[in-house]
Structures are given as C-alpha cells and as structure tokens.
Protein backbone atom coordinates (compact mmCIF):
# COMPACT_ATOMS: atom_id res chain seq x y z
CA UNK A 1 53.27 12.50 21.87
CA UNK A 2 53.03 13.42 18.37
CA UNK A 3 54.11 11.88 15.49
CA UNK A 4 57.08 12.26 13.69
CA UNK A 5 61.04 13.80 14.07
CA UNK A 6 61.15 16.37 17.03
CA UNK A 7 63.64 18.76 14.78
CA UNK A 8 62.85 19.71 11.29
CA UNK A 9 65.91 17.91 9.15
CA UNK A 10 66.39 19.31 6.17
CA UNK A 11 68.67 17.23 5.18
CA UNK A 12 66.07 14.47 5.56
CA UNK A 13 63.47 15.09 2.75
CA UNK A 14 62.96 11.61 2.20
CA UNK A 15 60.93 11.91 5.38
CA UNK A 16 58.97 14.36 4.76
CA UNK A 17 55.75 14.81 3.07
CA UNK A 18 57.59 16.49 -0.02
CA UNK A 19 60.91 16.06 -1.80
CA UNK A 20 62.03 19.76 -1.24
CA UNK A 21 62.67 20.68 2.20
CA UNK A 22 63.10 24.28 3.36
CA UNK A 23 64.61 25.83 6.50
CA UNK A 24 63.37 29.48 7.50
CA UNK A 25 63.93 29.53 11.65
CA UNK A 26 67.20 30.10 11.25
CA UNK A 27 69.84 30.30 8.72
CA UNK A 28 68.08 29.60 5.14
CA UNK A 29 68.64 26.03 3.95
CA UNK A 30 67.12 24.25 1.04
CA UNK A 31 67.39 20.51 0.24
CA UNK A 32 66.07 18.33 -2.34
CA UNK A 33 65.93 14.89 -0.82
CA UNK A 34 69.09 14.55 0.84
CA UNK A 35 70.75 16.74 -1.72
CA UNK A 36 71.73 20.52 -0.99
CA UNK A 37 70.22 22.86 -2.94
CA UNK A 38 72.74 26.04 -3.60
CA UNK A 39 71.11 29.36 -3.72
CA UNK A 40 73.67 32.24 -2.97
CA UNK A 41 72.67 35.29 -4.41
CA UNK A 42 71.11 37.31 -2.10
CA UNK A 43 68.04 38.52 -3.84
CA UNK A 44 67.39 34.50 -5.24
CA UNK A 45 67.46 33.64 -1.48
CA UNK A 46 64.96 36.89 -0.89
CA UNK A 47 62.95 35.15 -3.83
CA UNK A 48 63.43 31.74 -2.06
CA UNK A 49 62.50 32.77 1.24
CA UNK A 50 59.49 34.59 0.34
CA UNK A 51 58.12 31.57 -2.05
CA UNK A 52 58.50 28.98 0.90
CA UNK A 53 57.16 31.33 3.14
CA UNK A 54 53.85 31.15 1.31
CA UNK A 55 54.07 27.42 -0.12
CA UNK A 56 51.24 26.33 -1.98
CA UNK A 57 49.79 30.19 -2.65
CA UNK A 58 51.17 32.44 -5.31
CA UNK A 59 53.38 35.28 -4.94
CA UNK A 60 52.64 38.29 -6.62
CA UNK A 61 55.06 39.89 -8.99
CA UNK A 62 54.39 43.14 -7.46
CA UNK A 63 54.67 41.44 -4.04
CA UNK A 64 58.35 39.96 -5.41
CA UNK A 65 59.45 43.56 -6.48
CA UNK A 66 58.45 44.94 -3.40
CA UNK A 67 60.47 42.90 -1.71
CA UNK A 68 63.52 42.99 -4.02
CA UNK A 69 63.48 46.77 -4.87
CA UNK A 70 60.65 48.43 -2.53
CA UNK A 71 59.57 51.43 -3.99
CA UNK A 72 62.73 51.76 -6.62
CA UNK A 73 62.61 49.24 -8.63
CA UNK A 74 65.52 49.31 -11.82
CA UNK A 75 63.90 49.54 -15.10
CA UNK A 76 64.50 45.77 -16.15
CA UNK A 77 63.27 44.70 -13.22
CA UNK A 78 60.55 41.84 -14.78
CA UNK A 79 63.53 40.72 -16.32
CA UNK A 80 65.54 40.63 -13.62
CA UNK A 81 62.80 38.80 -11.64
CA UNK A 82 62.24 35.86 -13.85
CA UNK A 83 66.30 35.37 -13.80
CA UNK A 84 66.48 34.49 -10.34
CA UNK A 85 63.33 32.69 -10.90
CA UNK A 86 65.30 30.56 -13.87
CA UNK A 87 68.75 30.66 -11.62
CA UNK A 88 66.43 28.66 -8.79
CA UNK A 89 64.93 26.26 -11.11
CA UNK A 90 68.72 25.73 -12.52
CA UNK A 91 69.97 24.94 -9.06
CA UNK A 92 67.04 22.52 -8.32
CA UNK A 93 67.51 20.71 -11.60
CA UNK A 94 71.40 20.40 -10.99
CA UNK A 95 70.33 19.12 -7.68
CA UNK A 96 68.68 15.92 -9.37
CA UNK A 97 69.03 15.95 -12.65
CA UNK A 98 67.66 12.22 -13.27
CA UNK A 99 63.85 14.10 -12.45
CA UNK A 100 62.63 15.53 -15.58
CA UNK A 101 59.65 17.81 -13.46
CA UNK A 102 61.51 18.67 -10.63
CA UNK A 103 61.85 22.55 -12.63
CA UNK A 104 58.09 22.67 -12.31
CA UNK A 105 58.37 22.64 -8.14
CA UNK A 106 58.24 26.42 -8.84
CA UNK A 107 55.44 27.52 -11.09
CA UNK A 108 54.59 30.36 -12.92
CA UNK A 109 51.38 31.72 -13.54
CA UNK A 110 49.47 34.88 -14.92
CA UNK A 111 49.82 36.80 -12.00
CA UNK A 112 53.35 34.87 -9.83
CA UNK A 113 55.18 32.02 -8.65
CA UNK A 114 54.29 29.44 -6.19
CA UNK A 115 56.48 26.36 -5.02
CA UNK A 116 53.70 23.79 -5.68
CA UNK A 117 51.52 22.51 -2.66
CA UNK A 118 52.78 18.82 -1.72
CA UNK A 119 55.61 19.40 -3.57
CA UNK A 120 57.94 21.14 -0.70
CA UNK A 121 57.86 21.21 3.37
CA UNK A 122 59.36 24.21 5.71
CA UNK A 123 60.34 24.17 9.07
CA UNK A 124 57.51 26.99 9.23
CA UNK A 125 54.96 24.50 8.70
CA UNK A 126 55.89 21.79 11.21
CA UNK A 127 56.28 24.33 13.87
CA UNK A 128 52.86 25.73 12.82
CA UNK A 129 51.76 22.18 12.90
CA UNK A 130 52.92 21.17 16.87
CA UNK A 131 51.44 24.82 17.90
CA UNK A 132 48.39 23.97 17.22
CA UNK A 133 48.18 20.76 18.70
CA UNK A 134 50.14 22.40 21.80
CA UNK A 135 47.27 24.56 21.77
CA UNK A 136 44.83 22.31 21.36
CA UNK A 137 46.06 20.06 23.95
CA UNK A 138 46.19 23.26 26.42
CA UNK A 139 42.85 24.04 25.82
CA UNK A 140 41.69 20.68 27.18
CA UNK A 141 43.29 20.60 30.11
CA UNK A 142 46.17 18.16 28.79
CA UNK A 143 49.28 20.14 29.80
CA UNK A 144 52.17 16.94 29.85
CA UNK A 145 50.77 16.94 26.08
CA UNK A 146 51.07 20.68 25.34
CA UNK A 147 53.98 20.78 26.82
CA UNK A 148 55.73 18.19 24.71
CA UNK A 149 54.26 19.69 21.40
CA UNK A 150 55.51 23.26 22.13
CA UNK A 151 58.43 21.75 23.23
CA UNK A 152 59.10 19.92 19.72
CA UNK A 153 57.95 23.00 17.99
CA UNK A 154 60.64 25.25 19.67
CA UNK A 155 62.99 22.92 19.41
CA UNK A 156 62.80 23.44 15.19
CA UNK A 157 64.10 26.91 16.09
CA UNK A 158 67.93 27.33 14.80
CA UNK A 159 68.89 31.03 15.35
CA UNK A 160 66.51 34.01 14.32
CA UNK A 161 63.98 33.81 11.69
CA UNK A 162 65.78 34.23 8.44
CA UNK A 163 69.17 35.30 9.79
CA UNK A 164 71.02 35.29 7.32
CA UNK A 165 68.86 36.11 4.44
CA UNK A 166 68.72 39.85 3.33
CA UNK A 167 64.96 41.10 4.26
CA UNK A 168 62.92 43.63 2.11
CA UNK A 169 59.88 45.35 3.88
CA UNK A 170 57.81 41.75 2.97
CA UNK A 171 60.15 39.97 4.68
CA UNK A 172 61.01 42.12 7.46
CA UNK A 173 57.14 41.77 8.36
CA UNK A 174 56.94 38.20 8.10
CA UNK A 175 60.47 37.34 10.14
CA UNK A 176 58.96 39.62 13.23
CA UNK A 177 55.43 37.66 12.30
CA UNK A 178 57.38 34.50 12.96
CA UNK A 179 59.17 36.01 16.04
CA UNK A 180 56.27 36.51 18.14
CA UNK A 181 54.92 32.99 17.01
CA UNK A 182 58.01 31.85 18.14
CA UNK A 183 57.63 33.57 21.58
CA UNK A 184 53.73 32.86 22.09
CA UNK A 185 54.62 29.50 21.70
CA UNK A 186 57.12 29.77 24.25
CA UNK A 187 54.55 31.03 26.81
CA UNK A 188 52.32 28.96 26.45
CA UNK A 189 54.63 26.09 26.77
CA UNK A 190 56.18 27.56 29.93
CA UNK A 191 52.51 27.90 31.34
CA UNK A 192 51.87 24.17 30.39
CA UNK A 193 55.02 23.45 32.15
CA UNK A 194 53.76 25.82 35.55
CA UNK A 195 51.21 23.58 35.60
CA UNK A 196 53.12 20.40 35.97
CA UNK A 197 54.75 21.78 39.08
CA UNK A 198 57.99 22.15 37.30
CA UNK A 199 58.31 26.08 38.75
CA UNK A 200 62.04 24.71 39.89
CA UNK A 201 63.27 23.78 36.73
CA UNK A 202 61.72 26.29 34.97
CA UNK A 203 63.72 28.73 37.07
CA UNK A 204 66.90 29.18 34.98
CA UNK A 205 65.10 29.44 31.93
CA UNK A 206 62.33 32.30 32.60
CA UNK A 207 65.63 34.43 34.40
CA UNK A 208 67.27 34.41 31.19
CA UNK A 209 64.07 34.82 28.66
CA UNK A 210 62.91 37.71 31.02
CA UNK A 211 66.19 39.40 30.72
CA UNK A 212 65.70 39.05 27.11
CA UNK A 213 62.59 40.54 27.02
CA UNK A 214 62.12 42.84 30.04
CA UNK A 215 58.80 44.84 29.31
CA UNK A 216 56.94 41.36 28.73
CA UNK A 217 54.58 40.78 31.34
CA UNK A 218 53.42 37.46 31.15
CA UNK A 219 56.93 36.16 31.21
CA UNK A 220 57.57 38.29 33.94
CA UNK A 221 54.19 36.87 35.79
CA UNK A 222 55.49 33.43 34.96
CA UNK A 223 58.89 34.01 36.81
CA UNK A 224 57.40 35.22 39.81
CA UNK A 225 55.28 32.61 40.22
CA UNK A 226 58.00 29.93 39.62
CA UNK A 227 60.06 32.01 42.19
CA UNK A 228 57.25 31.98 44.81
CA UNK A 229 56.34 28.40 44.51
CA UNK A 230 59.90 27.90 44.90
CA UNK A 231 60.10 29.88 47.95
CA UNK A 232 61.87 32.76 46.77
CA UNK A 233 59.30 35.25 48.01
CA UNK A 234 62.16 38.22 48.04
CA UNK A 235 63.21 37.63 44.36
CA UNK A 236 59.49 37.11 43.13
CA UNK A 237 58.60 40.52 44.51
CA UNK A 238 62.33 42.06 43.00
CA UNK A 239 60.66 40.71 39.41
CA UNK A 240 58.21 42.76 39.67
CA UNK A 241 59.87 46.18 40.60
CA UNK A 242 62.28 45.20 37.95
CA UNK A 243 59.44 45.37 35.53
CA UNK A 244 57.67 47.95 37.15
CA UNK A 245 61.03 50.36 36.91
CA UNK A 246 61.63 49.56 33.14
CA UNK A 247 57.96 50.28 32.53
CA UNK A 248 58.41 53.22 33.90
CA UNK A 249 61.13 54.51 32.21
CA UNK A 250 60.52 53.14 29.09
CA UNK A 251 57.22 54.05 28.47
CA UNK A 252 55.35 55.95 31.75
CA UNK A 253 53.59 53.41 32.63
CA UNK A 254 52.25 51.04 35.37
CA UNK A 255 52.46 47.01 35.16
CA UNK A 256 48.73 46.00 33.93
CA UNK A 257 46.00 45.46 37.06
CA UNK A 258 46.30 41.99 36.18
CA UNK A 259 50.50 41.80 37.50
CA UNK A 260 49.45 44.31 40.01
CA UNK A 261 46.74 41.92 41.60
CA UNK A 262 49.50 39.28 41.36
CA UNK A 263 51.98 41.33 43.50
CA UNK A 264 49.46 41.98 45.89
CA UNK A 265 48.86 37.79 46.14
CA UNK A 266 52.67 37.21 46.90
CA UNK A 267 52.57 39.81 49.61
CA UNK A 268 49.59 38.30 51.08
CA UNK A 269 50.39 34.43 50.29
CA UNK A 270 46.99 33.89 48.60
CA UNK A 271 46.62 29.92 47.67
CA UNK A 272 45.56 30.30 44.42
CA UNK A 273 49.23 31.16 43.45
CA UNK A 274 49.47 26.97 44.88
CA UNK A 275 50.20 24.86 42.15
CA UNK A 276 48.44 21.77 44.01
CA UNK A 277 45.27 24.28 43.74
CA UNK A 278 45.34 26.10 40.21
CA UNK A 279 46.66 25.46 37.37
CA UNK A 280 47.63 29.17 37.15
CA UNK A 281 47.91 31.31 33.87
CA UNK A 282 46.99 35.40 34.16
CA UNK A 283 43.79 35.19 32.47
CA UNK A 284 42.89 32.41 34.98
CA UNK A 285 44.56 34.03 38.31
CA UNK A 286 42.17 37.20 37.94
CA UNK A 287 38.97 35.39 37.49
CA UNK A 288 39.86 32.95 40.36
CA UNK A 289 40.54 35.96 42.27
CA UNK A 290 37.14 37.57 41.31
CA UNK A 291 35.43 34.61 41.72
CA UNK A 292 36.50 34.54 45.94
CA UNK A 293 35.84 38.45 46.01
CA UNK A 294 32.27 37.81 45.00
C-alpha cells in the first residue's frame, strides 16, 4: 500500500507537499491551504490550468497566447496577459493575506510564468505518482500491489479532464493527453485485477467501459476473458463479433491477430486462458501461445 490519502483533497493543502493545491481531473479547483482560491474568468482559469499543468517549468508567453487567442490574438494582448496574470496573484493574496510571498507562487521571468516547484501540488501529479508505482509493481510480478496503486490513482478522477475549463488548442492536447493516461491506467489495473482471479467482479465494470469505448481492443480482450473464466463462453465469443462488426463498419477492418488468436482459444478451450495457469495480458497470451506451437 502506498503512502498517503487515496483521493487528491484539495481542500486539504495542509497535507500536501505544498500550500497551493490544484484540481485538473475534473472540474478546476484551486485551494490555498484549506482556503478556496476564486478564479472565474474563463481565460484566468485557461491561464490557471495551463500553469499547473506544467508546475515547476515555465510557460511561454507565446505558449499562453496560443492558448488564449490561437492564431488571432487582439492587439493588447501582452497586456491583456499579464492582467490575468496580476488578477491570479490578487486572488491568491486575498486568499491569505497574513503571507507576504504567497504573490510570488507564480513567477515571472524573461521568457513566462511558472507556479514555483514545491510551492503547489495537482491532482495530475499524484495520479502520475501511483501510475508509476502501479507500473512498477506490475512489472514485478506484484499485481495485489498494482492493483491498489491504479486503483488510488483512478480514484483521484472527478469527471473529465478539465471539464469545465474553456480549452484552447494547448489545452485541448493536454486534456486528451490526460485522457488516455487516465484509460491506460485503467487497463492495466483491470489486467492486475485478471490476475487476481477477480474475472467475476470485474464483470460489471469491463461491460460498461467496453460500451464506452467499443473499438478498444484490449478492453474488449479483457472482457472476454473475464466472461470465459466465468463460464460465459456464449457472451465471450458475442464480445468479440461485437467488436469485430464495429471494426468493420467503422473503419474496414479486422480485430488485430492478437484478438483473433484469442477467439480461436475460447472456441477451442485452450488452458492458457486459466487464470490458475497464466497470469494473462495480450502481449503475454501470444507468446505463451507461440511458445506451445514451437
């Protein structure tokens, strides 16, 4: 188990390894120590968002009026910029006003901003934080572990990335960035969880994530594998048509060899699909399979 909360509380700076927390994986939010932070204008919160985003590195101007104006911006546009810059120091010094620095948690120089490294925590970073030891854990063979980092790091998640924060081209890219962190993470935490024998409770879930996300194939592997172990042979082999119909009409094309090779294991009831055998992910299933075939 890892140290520390399980959900990112912003309203719980005080511990945290900053006094400014930020919320991204979801709604925006910004709290100095327990204090709310107001930021309302939609462009500061593009400002905002962008800054936390990228915490302890500067932000371009041109990166900041890309973002605010694309490829139009208005003529007073530097201006412009450093007033939301100003209106965002104003609201963290009428935040705590007994902290004579606390302006400086944004800084200026020649070429940007940056809020200052040490100074500020995001939800970004602690989910960034249980990935990797998810991962790491994973890698060695510790699934209970990886599981119950992913898990925490998932958990952080509040809505979309950003959702209610108005998104430029910079931030368009980095909410769709965070997106498919969000759903790697998921994977890989669903794997850890195949590999626990927990196909049974994982059942409700992966119906629901792969109606979500119908052309995704490893989600669509993991369900018929939790639907064969379960002994749902019928409704494992229905996933994959599913799939294999929306592929096809979609985009023209066949389910990868790999999901191929795993249909053809259902029909035939190959062991390796056993959780008391494998510890099965796709990468693993087709050199098992190649391994016996050799």
């Amino acid at each position: 188990m890892s140290e520390g909360p399980t959900r990112f509380d912003p309203a719980n700076a005080g511990q945290q390894p900053g006094p400014l927390s930020i919320g991204l994986l979801g709604s925006l939010s910004l709290h100095l120590d327990r204090t709310p932070v107001t930021a309302s204008a939609p462009k500061q919160r593009q400002v905002l968002a962008l800054l936390a985003l990228n915490a302890g590195r500067v932000v371009t101007v041109p990166a900041l009026i890309e973002e605010l104006w694309g490829d139009r911006p208005p003529r007073s546009h530097a201006t412009t910029l450093q007033t939301y810059v100003l209106q965002l120091r104003n609201a963290l010094a009428a935040a705590d006003s007994g902290r004579p620095g606390v302006r400086q948690i944004l800084g200026t120089c020649h070429s940007g901003y940056l809020l200052e490294e040490g100074a500020c925590t995001t939800d970004v970073e602690v989910f960034e934080r249980h990935v990797r030891a998810g991962r790491n854990a994973s890698e060695a063979g510790d699934h209970r572990r990886a599981s119950e980092e992913l898990r925490q790091a998932l958990q952080l998640w509040r809505g979309p990335a950003l959702v209610d924060v108005r998104k430029g081209s910079v931030l368009e890219i980095e909410a769709v960035s965070l997106e498919e962190s969000r759903l790697g993470a998921l994977e890989r935490r669903i794997e850890s969880d195949l590999a626990l024998g927990r196909h049974a409770d994982l059942l409700g879930e992966l119906t629901r994530v792969v109606a979500r996300n119908p052309m995704n194939e490893n989600l669509c592997a993991y369900l018929m594998i939790a639907l064969y172990r379960a002994g749902r042979v019928g409704r494992s082999l229905e996933a994959f048509h599913r799939l294999r119909s929306v592929l096809n009409h979609e985009l023209g094309v066949e389910p990868c060899p790999r999901l191929q090779g795993l249909q053809t294991a259902i029909l035939s009831g190959d062991p390796a699909l056993d959780v008391r055998s494998v510890s099965w992910s796709p990468e693993e299933f087709a050199a098992n399979r190649l391994a016996r075939a050799s």
